[in-house]
PDB file of N, CA and C in Angstrom:
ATOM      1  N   UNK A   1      85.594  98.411 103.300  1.00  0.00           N
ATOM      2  CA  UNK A   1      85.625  97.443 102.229  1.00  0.00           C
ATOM      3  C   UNK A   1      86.943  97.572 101.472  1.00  0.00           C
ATOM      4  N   UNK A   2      87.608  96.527 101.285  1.00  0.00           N
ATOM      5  CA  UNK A   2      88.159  96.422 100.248  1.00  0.00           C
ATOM      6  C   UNK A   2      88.790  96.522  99.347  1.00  0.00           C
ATOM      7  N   UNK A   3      89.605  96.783  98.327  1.00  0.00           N
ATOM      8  CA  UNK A   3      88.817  97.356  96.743  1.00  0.00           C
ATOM      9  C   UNK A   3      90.372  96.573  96.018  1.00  0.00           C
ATOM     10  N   UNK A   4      90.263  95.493  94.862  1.00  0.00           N
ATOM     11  CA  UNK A   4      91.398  95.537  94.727  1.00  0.00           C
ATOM     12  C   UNK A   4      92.818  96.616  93.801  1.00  0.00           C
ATOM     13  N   UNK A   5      93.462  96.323  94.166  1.00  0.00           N
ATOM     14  CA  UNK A   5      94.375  97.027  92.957  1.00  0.00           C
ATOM     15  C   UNK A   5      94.417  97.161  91.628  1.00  0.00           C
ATOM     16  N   UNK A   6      93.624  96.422  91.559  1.00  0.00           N
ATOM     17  CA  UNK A   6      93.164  95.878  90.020  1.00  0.00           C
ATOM     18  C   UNK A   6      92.223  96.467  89.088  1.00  0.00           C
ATOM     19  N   UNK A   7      91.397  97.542  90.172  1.00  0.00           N
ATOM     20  CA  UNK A   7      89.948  97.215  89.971  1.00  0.00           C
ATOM     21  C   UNK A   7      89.497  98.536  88.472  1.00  0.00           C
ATOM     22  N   UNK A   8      90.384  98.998  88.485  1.00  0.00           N
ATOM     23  CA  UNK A   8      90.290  99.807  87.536  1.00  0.00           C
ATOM     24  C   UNK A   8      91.371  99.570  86.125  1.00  0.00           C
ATOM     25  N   UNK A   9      92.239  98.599  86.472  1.00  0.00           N
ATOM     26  CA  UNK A   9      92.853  98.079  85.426  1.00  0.00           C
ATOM     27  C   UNK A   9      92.201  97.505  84.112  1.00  0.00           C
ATOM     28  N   UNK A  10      92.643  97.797  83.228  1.00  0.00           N
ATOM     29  CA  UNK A  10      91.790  97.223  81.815  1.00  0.00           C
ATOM     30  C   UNK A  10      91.981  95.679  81.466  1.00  0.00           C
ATOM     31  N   UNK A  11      90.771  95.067  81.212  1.00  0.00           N
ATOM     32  CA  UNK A  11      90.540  93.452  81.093  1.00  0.00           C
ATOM     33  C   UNK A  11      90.377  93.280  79.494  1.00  0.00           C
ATOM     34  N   UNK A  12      90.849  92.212  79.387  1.00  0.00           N
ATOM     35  CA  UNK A  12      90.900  92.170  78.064  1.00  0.00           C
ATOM     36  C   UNK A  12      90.777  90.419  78.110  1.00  0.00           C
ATOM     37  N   UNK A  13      90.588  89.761  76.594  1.00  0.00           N
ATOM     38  CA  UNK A  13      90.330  88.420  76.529  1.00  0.00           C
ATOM     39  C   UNK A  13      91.379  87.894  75.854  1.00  0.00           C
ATOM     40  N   UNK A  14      92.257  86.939  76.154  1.00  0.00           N
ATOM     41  CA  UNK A  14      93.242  86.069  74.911  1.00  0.00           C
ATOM     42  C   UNK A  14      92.953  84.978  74.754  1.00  0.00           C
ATOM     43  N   UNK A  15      93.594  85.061  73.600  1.00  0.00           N
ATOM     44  CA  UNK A  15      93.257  83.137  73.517  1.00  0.00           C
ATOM     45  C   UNK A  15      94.049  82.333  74.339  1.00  0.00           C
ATOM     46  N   UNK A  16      93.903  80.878  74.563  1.00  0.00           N
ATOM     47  CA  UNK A  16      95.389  80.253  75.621  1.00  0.00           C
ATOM     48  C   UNK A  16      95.008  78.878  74.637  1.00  0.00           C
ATOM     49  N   UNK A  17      96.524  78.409  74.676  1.00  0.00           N
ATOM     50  CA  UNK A  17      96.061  77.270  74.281  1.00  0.00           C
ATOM     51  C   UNK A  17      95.652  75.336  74.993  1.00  0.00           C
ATOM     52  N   UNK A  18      95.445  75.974  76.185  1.00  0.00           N
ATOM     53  CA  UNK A  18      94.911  74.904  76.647  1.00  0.00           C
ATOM     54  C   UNK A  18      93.023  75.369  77.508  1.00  0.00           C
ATOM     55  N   UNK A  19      93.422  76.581  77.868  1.00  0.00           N
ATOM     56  CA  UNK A  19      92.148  77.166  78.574  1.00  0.00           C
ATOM     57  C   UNK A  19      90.864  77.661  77.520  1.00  0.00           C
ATOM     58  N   UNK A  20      91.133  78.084  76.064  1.00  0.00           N
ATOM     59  CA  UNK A  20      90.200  78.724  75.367  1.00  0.00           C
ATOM     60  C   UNK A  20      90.726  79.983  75.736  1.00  0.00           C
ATOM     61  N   UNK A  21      89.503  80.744  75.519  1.00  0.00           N
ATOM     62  CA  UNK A  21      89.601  82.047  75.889  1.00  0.00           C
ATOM     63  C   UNK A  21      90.029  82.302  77.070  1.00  0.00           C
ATOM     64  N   UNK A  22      90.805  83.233  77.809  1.00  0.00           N
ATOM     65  CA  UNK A  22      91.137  83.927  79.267  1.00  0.00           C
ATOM     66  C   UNK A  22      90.681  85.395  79.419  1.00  0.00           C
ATOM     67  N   UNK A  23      90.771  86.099  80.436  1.00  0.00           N
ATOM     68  CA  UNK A  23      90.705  87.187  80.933  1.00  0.00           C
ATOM     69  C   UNK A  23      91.616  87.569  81.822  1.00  0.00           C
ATOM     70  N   UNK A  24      92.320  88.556  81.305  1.00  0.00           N
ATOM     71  CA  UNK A  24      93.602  88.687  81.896  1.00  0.00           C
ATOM     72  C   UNK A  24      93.496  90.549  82.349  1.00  0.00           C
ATOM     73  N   UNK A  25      94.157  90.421  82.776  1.00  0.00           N
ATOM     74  CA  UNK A  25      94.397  92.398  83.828  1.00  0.00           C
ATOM     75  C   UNK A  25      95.260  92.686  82.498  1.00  0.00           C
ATOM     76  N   UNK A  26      95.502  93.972  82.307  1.00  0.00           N
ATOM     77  CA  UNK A  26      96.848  94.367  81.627  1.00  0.00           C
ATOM     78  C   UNK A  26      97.033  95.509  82.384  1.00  0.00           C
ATOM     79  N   UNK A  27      98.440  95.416  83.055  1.00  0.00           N
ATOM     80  CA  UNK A  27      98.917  96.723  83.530  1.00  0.00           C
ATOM     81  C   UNK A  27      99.786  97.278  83.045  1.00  0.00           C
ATOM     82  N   UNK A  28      99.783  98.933  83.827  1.00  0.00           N
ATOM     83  CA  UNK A  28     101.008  99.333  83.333  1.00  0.00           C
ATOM     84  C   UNK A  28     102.038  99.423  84.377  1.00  0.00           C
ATOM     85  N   UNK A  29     103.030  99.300  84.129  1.00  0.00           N
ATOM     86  CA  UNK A  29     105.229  98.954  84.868  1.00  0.00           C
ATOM     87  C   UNK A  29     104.350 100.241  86.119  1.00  0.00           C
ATOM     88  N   UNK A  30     104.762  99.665  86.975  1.00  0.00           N
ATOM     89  CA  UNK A  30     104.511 101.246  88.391  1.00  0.00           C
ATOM     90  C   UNK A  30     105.750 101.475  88.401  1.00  0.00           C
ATOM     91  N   UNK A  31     105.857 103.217  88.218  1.00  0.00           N
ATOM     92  CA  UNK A  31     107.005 103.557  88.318  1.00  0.00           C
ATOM     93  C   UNK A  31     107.819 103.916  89.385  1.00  0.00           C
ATOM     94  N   UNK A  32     108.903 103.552  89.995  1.00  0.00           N
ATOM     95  CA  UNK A  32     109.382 104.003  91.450  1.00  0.00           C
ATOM     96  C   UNK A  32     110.446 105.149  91.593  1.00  0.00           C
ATOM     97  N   UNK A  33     110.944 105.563  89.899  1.00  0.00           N
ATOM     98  CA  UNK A  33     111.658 106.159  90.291  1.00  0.00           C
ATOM     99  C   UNK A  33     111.818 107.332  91.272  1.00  0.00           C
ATOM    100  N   UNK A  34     111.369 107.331  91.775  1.00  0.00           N
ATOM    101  CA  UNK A  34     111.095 108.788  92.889  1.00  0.00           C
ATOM    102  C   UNK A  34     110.832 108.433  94.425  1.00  0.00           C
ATOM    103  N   UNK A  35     111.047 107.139  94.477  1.00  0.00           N
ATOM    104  CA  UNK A  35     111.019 106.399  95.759  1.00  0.00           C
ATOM    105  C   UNK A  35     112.051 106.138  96.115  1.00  0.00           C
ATOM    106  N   UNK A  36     112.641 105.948  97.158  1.00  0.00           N
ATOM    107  CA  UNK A  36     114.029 105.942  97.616  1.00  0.00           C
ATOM    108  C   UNK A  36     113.958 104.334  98.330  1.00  0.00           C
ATOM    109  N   UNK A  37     114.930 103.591  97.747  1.00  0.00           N
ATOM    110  CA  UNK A  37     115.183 102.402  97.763  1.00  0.00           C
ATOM    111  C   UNK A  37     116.316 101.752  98.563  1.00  0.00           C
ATOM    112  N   UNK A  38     116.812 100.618  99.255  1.00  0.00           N
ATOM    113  CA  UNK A  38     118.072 100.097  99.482  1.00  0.00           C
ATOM    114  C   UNK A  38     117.960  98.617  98.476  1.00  0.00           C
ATOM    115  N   UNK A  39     119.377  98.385  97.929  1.00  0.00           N
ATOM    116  CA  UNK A  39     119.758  97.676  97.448  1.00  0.00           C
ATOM    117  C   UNK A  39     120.004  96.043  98.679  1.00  0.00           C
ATOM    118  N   UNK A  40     119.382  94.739  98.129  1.00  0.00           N
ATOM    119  CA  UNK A  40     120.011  93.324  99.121  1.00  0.00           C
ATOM    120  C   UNK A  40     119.777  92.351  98.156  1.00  0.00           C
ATOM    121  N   UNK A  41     120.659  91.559  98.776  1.00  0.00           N
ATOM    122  CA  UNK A  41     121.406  90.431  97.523  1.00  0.00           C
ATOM    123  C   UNK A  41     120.891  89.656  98.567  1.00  0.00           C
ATOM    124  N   UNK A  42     120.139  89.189  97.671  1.00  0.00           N
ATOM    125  CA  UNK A  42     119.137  87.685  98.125  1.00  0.00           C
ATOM    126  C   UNK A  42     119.723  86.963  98.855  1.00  0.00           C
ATOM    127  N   UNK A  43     119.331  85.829  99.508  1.00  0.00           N
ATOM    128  CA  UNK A  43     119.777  84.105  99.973  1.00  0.00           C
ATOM    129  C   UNK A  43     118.884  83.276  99.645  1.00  0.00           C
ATOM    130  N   UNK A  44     119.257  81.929  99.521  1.00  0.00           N
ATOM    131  CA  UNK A  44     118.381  80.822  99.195  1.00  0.00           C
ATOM    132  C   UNK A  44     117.003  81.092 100.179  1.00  0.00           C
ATOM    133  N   UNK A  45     117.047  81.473 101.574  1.00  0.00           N
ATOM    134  CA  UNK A  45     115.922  81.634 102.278  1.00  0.00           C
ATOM    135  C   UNK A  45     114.779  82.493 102.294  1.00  0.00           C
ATOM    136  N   UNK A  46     115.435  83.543 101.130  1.00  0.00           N
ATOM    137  CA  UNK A  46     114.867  84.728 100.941  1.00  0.00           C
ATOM    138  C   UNK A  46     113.407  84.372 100.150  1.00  0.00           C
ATOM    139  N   UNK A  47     112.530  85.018 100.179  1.00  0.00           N
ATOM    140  CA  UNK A  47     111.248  85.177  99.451  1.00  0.00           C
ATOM    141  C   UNK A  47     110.558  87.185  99.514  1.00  0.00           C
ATOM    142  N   UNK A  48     109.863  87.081  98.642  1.00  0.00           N
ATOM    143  CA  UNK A  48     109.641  88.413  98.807  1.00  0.00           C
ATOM    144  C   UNK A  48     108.573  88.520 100.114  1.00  0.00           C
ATOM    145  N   UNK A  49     107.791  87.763 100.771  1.00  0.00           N
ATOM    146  CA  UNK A  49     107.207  87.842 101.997  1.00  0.00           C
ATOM    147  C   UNK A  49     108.275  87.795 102.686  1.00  0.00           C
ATOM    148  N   UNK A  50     108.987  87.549 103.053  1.00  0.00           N
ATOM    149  CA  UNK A  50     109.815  86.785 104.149  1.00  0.00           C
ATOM    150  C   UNK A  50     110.964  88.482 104.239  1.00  0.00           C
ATOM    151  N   UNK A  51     111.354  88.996 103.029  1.00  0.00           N
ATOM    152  CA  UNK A  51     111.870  90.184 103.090  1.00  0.00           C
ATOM    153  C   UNK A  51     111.161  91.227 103.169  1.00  0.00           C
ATOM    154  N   UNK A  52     109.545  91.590 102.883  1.00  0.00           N
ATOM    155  CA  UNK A  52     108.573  92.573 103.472  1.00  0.00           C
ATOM    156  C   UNK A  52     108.537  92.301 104.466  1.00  0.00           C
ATOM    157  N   UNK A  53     108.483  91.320 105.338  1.00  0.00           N
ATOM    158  CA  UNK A  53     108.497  91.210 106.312  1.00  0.00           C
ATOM    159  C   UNK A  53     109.482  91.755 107.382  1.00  0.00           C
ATOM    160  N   UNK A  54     110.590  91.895 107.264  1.00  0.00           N
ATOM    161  CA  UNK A  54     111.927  92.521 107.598  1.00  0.00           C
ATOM    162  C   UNK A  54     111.651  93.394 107.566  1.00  0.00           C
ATOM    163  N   UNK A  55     111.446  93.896 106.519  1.00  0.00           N
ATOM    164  CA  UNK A  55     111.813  95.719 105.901  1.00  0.00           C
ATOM    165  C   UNK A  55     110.106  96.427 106.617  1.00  0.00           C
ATOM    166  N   UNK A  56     108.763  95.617 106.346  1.00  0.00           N
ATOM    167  CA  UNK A  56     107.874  96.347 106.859  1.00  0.00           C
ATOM    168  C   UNK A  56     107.172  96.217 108.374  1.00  0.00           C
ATOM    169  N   UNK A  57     107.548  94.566 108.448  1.00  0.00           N
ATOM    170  CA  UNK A  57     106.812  94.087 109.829  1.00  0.00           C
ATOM    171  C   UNK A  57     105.271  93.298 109.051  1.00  0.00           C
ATOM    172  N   UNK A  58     105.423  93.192 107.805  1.00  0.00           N
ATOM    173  CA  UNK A  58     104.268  92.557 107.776  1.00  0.00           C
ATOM    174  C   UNK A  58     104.257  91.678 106.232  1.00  0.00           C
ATOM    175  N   UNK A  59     104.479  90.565 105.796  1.00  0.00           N
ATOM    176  CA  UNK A  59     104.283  89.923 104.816  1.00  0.00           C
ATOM    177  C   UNK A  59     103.853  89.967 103.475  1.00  0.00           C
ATOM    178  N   UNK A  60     102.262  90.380 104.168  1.00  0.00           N
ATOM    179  CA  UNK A  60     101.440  90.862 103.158  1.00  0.00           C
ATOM    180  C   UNK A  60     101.425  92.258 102.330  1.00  0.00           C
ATOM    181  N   UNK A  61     102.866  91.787 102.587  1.00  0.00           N
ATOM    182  CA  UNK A  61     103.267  93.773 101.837  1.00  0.00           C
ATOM    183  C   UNK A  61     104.390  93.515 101.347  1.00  0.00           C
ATOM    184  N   UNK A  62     104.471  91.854 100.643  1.00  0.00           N
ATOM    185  CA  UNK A  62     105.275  91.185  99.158  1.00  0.00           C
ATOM    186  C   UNK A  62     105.393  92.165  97.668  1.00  0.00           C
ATOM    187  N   UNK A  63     104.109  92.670  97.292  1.00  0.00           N
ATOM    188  CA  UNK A  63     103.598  92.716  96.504  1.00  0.00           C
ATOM    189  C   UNK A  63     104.599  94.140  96.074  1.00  0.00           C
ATOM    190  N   UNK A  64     104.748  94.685  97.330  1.00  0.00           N
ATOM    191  CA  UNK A  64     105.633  96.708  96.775  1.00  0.00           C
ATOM    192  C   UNK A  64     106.741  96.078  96.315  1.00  0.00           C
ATOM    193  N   UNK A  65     107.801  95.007  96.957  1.00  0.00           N
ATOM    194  CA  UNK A  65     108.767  94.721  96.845  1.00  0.00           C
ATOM    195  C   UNK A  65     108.440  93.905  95.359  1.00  0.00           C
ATOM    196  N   UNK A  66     107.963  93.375  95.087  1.00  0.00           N
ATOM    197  CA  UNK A  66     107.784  92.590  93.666  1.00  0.00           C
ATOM    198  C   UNK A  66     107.708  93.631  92.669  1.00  0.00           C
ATOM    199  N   UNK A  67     106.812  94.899  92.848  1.00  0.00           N
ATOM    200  CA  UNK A  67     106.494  95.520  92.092  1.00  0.00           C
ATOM    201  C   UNK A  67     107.530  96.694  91.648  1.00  0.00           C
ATOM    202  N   UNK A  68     108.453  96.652  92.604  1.00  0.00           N
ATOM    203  CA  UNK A  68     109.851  97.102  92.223  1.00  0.00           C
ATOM    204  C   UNK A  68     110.935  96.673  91.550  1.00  0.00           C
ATOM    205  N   UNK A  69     110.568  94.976  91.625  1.00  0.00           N
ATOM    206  CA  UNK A  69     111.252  94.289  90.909  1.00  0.00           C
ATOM    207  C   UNK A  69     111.112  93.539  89.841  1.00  0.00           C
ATOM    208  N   UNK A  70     110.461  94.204  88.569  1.00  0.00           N
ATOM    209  CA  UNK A  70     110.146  93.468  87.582  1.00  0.00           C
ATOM    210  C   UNK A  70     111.221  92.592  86.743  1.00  0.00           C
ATOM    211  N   UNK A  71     112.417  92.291  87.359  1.00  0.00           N
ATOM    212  CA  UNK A  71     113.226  91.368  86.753  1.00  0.00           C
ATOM    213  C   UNK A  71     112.643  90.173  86.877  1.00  0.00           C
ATOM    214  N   UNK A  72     112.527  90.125  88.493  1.00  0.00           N
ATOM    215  CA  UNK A  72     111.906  88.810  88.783  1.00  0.00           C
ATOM    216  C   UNK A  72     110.625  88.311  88.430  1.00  0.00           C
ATOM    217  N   UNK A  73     110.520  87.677  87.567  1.00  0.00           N
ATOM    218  CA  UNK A  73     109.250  87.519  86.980  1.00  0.00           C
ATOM    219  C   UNK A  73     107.892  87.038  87.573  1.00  0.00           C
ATOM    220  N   UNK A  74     108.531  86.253  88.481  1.00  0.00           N
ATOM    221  CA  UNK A  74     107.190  85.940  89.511  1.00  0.00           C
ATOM    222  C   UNK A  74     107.813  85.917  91.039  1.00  0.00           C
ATOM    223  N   UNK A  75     107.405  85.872  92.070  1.00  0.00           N
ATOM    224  CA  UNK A  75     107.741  86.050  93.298  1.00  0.00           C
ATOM    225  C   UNK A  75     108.198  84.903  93.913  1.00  0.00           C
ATOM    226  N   UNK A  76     107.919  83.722  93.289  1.00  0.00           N
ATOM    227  CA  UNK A  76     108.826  82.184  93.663  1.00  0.00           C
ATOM    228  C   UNK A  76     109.801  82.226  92.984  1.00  0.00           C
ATOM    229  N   UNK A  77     110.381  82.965  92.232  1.00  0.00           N
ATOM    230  CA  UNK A  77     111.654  82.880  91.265  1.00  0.00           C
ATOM    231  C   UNK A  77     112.481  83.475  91.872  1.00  0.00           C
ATOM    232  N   UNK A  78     112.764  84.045  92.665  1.00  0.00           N
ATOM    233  CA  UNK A  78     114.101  84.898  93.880  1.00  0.00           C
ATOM    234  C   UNK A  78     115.155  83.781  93.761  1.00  0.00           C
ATOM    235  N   UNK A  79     116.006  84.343  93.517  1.00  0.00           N
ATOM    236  CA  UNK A  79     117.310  83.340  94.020  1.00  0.00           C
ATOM    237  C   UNK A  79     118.384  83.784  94.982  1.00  0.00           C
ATOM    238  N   UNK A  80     119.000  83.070  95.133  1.00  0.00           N
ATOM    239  CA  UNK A  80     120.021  83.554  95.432  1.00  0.00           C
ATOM    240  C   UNK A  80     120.853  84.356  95.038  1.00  0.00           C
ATOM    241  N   UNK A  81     121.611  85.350  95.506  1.00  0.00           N
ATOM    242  CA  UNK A  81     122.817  86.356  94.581  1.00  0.00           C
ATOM    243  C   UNK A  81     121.769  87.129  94.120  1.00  0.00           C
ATOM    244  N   UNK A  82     120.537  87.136  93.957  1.00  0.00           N
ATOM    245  CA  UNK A  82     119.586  88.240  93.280  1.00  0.00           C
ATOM    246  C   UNK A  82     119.727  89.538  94.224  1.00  0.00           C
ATOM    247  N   UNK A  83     119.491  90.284  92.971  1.00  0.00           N
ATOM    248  CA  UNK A  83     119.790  91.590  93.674  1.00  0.00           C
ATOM    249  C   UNK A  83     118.641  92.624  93.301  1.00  0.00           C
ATOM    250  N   UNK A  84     117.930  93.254  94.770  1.00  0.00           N
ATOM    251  CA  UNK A  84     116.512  93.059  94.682  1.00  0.00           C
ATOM    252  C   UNK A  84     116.786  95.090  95.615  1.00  0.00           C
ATOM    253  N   UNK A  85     115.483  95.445  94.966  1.00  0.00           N
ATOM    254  CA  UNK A  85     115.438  96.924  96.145  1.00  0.00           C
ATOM    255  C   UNK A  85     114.256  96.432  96.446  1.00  0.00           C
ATOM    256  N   UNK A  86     114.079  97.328  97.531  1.00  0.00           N
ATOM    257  CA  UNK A  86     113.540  97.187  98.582  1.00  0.00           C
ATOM    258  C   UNK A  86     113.094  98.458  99.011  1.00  0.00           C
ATOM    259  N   UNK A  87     111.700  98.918  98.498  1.00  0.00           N
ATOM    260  CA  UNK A  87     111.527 100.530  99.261  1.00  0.00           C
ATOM    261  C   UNK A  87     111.773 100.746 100.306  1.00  0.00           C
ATOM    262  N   UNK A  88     111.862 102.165 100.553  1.00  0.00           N
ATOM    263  CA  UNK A  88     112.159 102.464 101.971  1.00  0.00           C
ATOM    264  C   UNK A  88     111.381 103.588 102.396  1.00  0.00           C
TER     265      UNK A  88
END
């Protein structure tokens, strides 16, 4: 089974102003410093699947590479010239 990443993360309620109330995760920053990384400067083609994919052989393993990169605020926001690590 399963289990998500989440699942022990603390939930909490905000207000929104179009939804009412929400339920949102709050995490805390995962820290990498102790992981050994390479540095790559994006391309327009780039996505963070599309570069797990490279680096792991498998897509669905976006999420390490995002989570290393909290500049990028969401994972459709990659640009070009971005300059992104990439565990190793």
């Amino acid at each position: 089974m399963n289990t998500s990443r989440y699942s022990k993360a603390t939930q909490v309620t905000v207000p929104h102003p179009i939804e009412g109330n929400v339920q949102v995760v709050m995490m805390a920053p995962f820290r990498w410093n102790r992981y050994p990384y390479t540095k790559y400067q994006a391309t327009a083609a780039d996505s963070f699947s599309s570069l797990a994919f490279k680096a792991y052989g498998s897509a669905n393993a976006w999420w390490f590479i995002a989570a290393m990169n909290p500049q990028v605020p969401h994972p459709k926001e990659l640009l070009a010239a971005d300059i992104v690590q990439i565990p190793t």
